[in-house]
N, C-alpha and C. Protein backbone atom coordinates (compact mmCIF):
# COMPACT_ATOMS: atom_id res chain seq x y z
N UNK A 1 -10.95 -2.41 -15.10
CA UNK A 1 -11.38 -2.14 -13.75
C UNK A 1 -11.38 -0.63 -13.56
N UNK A 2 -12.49 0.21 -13.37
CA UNK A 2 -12.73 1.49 -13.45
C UNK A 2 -13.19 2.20 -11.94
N UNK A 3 -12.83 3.02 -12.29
CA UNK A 3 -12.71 3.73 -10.75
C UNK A 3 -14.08 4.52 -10.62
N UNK A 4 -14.86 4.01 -9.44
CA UNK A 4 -16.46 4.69 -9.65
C UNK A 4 -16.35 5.75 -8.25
N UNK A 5 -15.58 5.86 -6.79
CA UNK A 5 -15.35 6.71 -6.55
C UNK A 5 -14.38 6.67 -5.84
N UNK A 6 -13.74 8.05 -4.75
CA UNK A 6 -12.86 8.06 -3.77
C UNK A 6 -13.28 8.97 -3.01
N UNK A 7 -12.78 8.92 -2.16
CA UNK A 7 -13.27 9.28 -0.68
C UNK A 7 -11.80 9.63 0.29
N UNK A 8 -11.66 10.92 0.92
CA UNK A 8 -10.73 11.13 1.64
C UNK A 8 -11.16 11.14 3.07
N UNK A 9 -10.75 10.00 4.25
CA UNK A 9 -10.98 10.35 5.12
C UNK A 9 -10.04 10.47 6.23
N UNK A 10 -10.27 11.61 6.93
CA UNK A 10 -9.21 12.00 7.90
C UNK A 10 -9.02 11.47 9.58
N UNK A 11 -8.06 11.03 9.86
CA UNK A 11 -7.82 10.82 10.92
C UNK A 11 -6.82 11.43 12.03
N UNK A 12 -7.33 11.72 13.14
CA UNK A 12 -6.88 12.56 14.09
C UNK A 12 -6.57 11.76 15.34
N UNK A 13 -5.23 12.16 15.52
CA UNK A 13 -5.28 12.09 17.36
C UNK A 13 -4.34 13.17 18.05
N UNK A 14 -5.15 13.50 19.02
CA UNK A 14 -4.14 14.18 20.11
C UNK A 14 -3.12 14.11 21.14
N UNK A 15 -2.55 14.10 21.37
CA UNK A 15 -1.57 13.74 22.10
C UNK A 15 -1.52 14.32 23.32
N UNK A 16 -1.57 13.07 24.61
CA UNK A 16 -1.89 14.21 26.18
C UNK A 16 0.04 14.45 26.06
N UNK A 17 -0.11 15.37 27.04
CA UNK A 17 1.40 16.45 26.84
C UNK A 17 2.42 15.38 27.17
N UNK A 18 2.15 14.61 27.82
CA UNK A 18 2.94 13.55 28.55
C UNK A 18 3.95 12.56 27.61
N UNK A 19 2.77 12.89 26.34
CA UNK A 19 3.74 11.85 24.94
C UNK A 19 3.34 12.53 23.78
N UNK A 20 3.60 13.85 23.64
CA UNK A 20 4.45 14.63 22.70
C UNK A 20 5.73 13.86 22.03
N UNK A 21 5.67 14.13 21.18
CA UNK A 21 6.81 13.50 20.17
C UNK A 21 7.50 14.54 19.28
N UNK A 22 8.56 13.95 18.75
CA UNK A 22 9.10 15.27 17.51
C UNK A 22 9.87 14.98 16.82
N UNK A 23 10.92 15.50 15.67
CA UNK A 23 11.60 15.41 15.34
C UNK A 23 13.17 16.74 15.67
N UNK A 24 14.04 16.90 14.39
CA UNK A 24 14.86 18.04 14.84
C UNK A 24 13.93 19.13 14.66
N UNK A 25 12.98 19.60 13.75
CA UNK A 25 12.36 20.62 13.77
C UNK A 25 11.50 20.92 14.47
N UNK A 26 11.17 20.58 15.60
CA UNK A 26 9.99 20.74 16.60
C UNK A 26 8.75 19.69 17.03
N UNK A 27 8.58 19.64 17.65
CA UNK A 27 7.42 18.94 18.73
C UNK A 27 6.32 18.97 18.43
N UNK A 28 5.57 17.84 18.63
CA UNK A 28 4.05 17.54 17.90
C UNK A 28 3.23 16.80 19.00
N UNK A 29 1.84 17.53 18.80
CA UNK A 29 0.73 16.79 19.77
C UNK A 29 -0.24 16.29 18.77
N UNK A 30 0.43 16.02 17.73
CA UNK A 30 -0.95 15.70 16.68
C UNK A 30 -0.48 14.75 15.88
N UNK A 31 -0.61 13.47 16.15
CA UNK A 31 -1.04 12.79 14.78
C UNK A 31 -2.12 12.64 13.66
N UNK A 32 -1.55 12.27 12.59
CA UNK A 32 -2.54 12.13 11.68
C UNK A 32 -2.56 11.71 10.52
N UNK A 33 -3.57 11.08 9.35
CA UNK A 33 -2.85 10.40 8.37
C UNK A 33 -4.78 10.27 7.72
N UNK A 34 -4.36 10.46 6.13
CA UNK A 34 -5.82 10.47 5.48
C UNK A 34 -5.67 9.02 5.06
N UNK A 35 -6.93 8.20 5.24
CA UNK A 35 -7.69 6.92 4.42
C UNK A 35 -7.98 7.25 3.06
N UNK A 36 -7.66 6.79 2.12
CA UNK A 36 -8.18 6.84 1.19
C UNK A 36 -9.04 5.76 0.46
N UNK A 37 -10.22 6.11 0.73
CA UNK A 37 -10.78 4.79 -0.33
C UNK A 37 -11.71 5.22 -0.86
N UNK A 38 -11.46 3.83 -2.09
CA UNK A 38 -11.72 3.80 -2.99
C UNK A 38 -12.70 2.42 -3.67
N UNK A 39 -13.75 2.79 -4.43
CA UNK A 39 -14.41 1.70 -4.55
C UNK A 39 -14.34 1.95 -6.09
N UNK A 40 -14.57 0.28 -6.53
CA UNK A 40 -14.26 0.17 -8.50
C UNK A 40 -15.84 0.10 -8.98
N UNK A 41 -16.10 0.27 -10.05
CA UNK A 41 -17.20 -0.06 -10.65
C UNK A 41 -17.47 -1.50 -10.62
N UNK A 42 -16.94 -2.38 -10.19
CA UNK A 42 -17.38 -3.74 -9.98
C UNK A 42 -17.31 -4.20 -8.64
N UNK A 43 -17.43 -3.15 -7.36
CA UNK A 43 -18.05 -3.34 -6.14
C UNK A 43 -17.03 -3.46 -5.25
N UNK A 44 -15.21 -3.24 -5.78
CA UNK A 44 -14.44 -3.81 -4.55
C UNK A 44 -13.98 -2.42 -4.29
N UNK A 45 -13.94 -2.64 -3.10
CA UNK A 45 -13.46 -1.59 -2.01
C UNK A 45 -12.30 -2.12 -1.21
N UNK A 46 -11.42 -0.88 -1.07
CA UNK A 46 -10.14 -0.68 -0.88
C UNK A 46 -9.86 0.25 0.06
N UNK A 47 -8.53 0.61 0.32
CA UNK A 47 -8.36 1.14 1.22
C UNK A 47 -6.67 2.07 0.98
N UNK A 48 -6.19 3.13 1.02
CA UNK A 48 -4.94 3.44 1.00
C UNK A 48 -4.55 4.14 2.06
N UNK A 49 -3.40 5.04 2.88
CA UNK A 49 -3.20 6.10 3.10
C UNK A 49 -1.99 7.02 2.73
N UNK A 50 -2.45 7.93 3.08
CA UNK A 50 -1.46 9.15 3.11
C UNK A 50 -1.34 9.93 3.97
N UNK A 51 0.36 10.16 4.57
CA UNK A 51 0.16 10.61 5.77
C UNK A 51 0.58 12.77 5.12
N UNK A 52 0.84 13.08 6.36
CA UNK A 52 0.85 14.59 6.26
C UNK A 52 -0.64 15.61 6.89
N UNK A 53 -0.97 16.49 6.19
CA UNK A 53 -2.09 17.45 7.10
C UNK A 53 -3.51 16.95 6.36
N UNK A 54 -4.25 16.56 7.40
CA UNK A 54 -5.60 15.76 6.55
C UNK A 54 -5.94 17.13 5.47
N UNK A 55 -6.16 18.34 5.93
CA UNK A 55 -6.73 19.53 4.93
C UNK A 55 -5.92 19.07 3.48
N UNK A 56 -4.69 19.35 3.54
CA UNK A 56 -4.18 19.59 2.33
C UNK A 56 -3.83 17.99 1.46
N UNK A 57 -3.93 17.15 2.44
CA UNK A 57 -4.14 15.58 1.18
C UNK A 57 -5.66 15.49 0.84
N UNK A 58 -6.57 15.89 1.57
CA UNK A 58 -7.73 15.70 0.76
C UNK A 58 -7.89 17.13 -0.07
N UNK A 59 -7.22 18.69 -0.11
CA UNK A 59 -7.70 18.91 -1.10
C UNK A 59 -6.77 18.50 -2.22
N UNK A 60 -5.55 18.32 -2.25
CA UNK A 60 -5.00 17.44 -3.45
C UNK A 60 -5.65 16.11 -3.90
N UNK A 61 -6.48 15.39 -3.31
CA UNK A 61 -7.06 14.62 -3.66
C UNK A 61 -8.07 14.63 -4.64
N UNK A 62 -8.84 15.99 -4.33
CA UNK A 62 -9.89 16.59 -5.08
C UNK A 62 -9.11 17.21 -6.73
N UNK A 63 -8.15 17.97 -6.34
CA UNK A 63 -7.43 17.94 -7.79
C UNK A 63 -7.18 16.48 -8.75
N UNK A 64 -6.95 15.53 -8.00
CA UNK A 64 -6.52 14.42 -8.21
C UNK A 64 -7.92 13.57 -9.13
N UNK A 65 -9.04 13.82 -8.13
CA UNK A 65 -10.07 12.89 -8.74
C UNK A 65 -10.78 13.09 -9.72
N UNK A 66 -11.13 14.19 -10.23
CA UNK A 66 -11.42 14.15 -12.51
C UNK A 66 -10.75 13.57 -12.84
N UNK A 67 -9.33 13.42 -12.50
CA UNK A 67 -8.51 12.67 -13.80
C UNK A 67 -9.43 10.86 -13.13
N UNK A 68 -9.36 10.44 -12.08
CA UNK A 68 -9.12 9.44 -12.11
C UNK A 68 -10.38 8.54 -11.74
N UNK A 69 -11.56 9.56 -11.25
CA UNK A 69 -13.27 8.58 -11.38
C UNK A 69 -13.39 8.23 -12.91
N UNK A 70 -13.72 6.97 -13.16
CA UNK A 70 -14.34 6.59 -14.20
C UNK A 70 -13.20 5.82 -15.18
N UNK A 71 -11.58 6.16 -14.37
CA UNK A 71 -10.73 5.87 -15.16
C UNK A 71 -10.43 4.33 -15.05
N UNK A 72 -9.66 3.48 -16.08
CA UNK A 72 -9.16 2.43 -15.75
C UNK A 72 -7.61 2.33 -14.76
N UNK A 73 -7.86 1.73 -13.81
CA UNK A 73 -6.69 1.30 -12.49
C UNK A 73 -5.47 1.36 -13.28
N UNK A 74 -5.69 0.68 -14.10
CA UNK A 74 -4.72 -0.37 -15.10
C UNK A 74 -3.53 1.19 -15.39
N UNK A 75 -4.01 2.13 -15.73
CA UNK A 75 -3.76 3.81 -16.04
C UNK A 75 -2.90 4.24 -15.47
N UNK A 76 -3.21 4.21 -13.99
CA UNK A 76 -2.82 5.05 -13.24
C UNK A 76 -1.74 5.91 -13.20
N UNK A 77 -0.53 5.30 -13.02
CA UNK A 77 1.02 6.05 -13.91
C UNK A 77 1.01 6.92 -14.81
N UNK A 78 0.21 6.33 -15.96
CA UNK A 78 0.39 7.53 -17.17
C UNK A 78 -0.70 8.53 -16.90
N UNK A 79 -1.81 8.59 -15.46
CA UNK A 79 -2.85 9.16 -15.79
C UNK A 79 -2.46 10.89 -14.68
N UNK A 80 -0.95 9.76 -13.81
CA UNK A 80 -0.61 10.91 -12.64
C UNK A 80 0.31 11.53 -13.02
N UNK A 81 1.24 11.20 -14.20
CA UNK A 81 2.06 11.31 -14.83
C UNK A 81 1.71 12.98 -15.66
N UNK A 82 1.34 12.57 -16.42
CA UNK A 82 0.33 13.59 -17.34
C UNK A 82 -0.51 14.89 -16.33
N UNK A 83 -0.64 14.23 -15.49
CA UNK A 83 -1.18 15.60 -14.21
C UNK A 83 -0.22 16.02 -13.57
N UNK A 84 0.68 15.96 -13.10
CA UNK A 84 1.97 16.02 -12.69
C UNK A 84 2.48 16.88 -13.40
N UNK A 85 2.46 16.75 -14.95
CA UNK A 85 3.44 17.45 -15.74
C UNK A 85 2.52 18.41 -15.66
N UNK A 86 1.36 18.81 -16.06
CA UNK A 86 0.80 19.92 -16.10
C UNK A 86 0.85 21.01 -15.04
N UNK A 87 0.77 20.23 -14.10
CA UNK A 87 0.70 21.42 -12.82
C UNK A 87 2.18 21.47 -12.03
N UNK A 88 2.93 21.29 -13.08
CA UNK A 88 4.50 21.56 -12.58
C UNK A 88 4.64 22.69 -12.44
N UNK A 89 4.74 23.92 -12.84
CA UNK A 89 4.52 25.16 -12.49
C UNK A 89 3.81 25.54 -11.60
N UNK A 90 3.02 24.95 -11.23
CA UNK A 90 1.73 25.75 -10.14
C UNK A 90 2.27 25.16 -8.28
N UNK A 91 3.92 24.65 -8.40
CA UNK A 91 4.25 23.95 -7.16
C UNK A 91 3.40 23.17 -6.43
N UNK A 92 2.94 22.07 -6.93
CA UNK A 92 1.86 21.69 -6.37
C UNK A 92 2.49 19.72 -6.45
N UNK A 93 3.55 19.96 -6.65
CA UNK A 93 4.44 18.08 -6.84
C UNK A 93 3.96 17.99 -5.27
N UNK A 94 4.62 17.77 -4.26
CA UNK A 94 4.83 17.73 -3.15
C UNK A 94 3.33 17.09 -2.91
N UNK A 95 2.57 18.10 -2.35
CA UNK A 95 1.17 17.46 -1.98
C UNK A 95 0.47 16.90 -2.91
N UNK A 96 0.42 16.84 -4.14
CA UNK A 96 0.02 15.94 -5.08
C UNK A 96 0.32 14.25 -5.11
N UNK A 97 2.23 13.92 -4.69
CA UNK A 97 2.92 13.58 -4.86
C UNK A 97 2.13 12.41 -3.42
N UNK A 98 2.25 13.46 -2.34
CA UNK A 98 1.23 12.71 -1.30
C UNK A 98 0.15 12.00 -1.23
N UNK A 99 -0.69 12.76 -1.71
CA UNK A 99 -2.17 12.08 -1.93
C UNK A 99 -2.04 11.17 -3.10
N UNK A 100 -1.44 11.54 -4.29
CA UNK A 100 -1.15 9.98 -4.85
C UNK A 100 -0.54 8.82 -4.63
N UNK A 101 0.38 8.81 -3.39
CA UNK A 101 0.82 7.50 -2.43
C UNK A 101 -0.68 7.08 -1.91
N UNK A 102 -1.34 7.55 -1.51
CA UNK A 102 -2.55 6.89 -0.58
C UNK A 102 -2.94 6.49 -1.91
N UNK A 103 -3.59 7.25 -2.91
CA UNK A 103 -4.52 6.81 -4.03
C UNK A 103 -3.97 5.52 -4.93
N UNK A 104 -2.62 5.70 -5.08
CA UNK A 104 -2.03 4.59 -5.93
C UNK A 104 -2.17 3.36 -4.99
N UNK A 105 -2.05 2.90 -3.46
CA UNK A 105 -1.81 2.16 -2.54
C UNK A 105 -3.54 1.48 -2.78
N UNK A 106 -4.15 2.63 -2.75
CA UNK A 106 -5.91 1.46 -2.72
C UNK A 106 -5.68 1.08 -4.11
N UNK A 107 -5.45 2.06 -5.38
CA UNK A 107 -5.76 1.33 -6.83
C UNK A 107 -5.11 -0.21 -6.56
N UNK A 108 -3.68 -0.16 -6.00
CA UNK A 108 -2.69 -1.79 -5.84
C UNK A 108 -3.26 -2.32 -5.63
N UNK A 109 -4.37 -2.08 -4.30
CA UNK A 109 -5.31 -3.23 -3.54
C UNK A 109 -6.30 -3.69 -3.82
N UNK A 110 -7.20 -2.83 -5.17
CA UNK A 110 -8.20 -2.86 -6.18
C UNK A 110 -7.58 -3.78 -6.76
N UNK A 111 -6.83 -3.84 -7.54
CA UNK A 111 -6.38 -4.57 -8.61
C UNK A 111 -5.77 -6.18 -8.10
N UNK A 112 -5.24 -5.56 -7.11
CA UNK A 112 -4.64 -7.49 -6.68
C UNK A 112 -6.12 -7.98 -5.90
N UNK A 113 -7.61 -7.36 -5.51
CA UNK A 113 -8.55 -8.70 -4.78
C UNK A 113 -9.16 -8.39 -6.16
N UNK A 114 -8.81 -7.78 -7.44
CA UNK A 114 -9.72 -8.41 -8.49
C UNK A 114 -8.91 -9.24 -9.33
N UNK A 115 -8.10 -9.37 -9.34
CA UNK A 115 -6.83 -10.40 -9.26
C UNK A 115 -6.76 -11.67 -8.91
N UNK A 116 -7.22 -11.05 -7.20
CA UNK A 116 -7.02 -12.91 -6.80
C UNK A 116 -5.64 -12.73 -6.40
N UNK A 117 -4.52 -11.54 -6.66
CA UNK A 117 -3.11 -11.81 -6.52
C UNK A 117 -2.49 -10.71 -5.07
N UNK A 118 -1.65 -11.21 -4.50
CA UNK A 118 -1.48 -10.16 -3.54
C UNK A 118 -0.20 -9.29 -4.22
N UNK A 119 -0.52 -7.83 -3.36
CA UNK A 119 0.06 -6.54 -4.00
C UNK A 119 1.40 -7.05 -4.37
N UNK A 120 2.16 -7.55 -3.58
CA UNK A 120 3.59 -8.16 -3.92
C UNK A 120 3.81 -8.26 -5.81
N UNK A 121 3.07 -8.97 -6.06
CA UNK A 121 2.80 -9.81 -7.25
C UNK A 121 2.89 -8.63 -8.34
N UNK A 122 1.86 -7.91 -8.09
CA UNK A 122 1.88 -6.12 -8.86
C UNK A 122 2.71 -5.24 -9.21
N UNK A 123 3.99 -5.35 -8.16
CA UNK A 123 5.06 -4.51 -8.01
C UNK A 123 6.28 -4.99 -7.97
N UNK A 124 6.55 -6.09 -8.62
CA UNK A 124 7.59 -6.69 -8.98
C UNK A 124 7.88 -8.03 -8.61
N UNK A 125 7.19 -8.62 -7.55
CA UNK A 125 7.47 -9.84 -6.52
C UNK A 125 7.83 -9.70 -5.55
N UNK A 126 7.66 -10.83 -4.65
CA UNK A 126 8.34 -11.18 -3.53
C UNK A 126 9.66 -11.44 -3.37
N UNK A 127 10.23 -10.62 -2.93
CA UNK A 127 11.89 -10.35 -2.82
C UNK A 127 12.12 -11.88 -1.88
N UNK A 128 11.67 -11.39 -0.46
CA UNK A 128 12.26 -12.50 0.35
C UNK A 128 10.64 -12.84 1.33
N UNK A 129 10.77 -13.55 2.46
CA UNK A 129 9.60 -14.21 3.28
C UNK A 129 9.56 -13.70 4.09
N UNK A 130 11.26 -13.61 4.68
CA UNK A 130 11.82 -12.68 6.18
C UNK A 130 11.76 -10.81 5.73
N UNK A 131 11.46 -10.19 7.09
CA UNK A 131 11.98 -8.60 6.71
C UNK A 131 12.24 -8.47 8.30
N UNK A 132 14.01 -8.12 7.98
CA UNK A 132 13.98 -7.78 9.40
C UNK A 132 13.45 -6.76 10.17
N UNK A 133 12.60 -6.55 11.39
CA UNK A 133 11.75 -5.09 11.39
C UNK A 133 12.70 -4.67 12.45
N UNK A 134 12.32 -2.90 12.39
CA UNK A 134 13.05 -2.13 13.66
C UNK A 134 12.36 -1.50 13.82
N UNK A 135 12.48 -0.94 15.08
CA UNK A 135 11.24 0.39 15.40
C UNK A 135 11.56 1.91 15.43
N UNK A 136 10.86 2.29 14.85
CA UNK A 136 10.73 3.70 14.72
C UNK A 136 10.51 4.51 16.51
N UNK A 137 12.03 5.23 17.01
CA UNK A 137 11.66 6.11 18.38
C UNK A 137 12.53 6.72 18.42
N UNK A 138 12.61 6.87 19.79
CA UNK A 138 13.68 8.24 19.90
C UNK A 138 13.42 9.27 19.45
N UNK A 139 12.44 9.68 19.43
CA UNK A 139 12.08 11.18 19.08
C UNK A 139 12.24 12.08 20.49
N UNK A 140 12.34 13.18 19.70
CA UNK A 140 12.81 14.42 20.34
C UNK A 140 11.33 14.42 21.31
N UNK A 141 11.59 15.18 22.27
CA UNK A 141 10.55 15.28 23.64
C UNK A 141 10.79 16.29 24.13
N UNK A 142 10.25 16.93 24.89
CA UNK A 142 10.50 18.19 25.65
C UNK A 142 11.25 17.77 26.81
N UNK A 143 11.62 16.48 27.24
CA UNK A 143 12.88 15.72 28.35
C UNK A 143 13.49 15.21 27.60
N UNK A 144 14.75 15.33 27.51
CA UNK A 144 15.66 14.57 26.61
C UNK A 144 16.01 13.39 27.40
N UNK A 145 15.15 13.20 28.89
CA UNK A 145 15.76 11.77 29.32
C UNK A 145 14.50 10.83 28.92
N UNK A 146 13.77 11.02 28.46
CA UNK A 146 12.43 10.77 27.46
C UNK A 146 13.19 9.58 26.66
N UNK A 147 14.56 9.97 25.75
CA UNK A 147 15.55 9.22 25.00
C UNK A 147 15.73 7.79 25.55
N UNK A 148 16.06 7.54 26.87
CA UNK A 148 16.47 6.69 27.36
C UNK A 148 15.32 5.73 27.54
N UNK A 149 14.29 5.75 28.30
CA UNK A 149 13.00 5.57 27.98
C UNK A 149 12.65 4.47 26.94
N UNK A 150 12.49 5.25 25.77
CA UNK A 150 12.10 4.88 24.18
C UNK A 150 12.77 4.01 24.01
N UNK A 151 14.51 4.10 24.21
CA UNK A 151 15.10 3.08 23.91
C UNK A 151 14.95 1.46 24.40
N UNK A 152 15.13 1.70 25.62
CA UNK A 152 14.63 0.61 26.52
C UNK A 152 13.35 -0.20 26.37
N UNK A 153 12.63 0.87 25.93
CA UNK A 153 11.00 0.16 25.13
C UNK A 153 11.00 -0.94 24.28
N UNK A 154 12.23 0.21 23.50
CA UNK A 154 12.19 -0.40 22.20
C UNK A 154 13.35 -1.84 22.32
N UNK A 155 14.00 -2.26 23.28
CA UNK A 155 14.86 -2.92 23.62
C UNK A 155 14.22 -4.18 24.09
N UNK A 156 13.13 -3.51 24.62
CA UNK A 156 12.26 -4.98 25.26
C UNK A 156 11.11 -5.50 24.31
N UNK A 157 10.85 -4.70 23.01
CA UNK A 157 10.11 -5.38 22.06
C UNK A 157 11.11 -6.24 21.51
N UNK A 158 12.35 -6.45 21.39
CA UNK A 158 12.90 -7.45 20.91
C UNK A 158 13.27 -7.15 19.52
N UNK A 159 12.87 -6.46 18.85
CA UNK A 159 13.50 -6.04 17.70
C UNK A 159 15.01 -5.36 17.30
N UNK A 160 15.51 -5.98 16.15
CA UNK A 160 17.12 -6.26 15.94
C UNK A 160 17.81 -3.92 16.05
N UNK A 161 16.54 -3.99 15.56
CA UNK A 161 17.40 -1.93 15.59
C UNK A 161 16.57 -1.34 15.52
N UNK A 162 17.10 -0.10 15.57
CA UNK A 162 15.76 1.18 15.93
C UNK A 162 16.24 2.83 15.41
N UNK A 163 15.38 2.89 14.76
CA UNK A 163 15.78 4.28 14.13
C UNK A 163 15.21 5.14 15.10
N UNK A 164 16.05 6.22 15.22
CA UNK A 164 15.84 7.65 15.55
C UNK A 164 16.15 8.92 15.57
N UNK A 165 15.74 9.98 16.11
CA UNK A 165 16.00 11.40 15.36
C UNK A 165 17.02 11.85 15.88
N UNK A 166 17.60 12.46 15.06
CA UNK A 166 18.85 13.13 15.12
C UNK A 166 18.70 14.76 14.26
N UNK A 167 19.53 15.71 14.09
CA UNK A 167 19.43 16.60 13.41
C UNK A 167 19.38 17.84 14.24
N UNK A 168 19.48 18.03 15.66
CA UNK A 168 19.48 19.08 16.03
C UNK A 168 21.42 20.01 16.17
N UNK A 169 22.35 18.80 15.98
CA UNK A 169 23.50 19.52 15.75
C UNK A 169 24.31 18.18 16.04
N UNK A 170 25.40 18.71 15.29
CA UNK A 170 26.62 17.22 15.77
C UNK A 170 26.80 16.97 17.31
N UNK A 171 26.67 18.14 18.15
CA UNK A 171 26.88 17.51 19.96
C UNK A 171 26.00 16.82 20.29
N UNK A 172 24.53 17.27 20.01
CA UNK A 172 23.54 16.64 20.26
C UNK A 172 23.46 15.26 19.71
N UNK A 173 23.46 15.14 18.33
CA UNK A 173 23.60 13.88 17.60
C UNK A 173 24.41 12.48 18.20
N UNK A 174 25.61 13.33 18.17
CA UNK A 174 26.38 12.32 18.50
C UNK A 174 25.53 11.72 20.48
N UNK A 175 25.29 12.75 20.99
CA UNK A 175 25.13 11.77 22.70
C UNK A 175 23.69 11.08 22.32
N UNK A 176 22.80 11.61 21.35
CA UNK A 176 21.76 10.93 21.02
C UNK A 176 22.25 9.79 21.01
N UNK A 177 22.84 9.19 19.69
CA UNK A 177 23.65 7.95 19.22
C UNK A 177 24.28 7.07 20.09
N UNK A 178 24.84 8.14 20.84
CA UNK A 178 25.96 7.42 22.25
C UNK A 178 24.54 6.42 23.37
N UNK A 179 23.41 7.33 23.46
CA UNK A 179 22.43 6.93 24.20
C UNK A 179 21.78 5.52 23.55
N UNK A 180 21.27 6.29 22.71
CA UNK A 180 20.80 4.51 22.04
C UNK A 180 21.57 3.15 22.17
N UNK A 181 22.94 3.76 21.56
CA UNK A 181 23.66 2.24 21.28
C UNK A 181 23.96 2.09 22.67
N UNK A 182 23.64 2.31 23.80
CA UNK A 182 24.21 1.97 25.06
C UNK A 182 22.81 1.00 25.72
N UNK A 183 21.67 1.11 25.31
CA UNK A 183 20.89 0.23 25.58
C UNK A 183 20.01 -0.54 24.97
């Protein structure tokens, strides 16, 4: 199963000021996250992503794609492997490292509908049926009563826990923590 092309496409949104988000290192009005797809020489089309700055996963992508148009799926590991090692010196792991999460994620999805098998199957099996989910909030805001908020959101989706940011200092941390687990 050979790889006939890829395609980086970028996705954007803005954020009205009102739902700004962040982490400990600062505040964001921008989401965003590259598509990657990918179509095989035998017509199936796929889909991956990778999140981070659309510019710099699609131009790592472009480094990425000589090695891997025309290549067999089946490859992939030893084909990122081998590129990887080469451009270890040139600091370039990181965003490489990125855009090959999106790229490896469509090859999975190439390979399991020419398969017939779902991705599970590819990557070791199906562990379990259940996954308990939690939601991702509590991010930093320019109102820290923003916190309370999120939580409560996230309290009424019904889900068992909820991760959120921490990292601006142990005082902070800790009333973060104190806030959450209180609702």
């Amino acid at each position: 199963m050979n790889i006939e092309s890829i395609e980086a496409i970028g996705l954007a949104y803005e954020l009205p000021p009102e739902r700004v988000y962040g982490s400990a290192v600062g505040i964001h009005a921008r989401r965003q996250v590259t598509l990657i797809r990918l179509r095989t020489e035998d017509g199936i089309e796929c889909l991956g992503d990778a999140r981070g700055p659309v510019g710099l996963v699609r131009a790592s992508l472009e480094t990425l794609k000589p090695a891997f148009i025309g290549a067999d799926i089946h490859d992939r590991d030893i084909i990122f492997t081998r590129l990887l090692n080469r451009m270890y010196h040139l600091g370039l792991q990181g965003p490489l490292i990125v855009a090959y999460s999106g790229l490896n994620i469509a090859m999975l999805d190439a390979l399991g509908k020419g398969l017939g098998l779902p991705v599970c199957k590819l990557i070791g099996g199906m562990a379990r049926r259940d996954v308990a989910a939690y939601a991702t909030g509590g991010h930093f805001t320019r109102r820290e009563t923003d916190l309370v908020h999120q939580m409560e959101a996230i309290r009424a989706m019904g889900v068992m826990g909820a991760k959120l940011k921490i990292g601006k200092g142990v005082v902070s941390d800790e009333a973060r923590v104190a806030t959450a687990r209180s609702r």
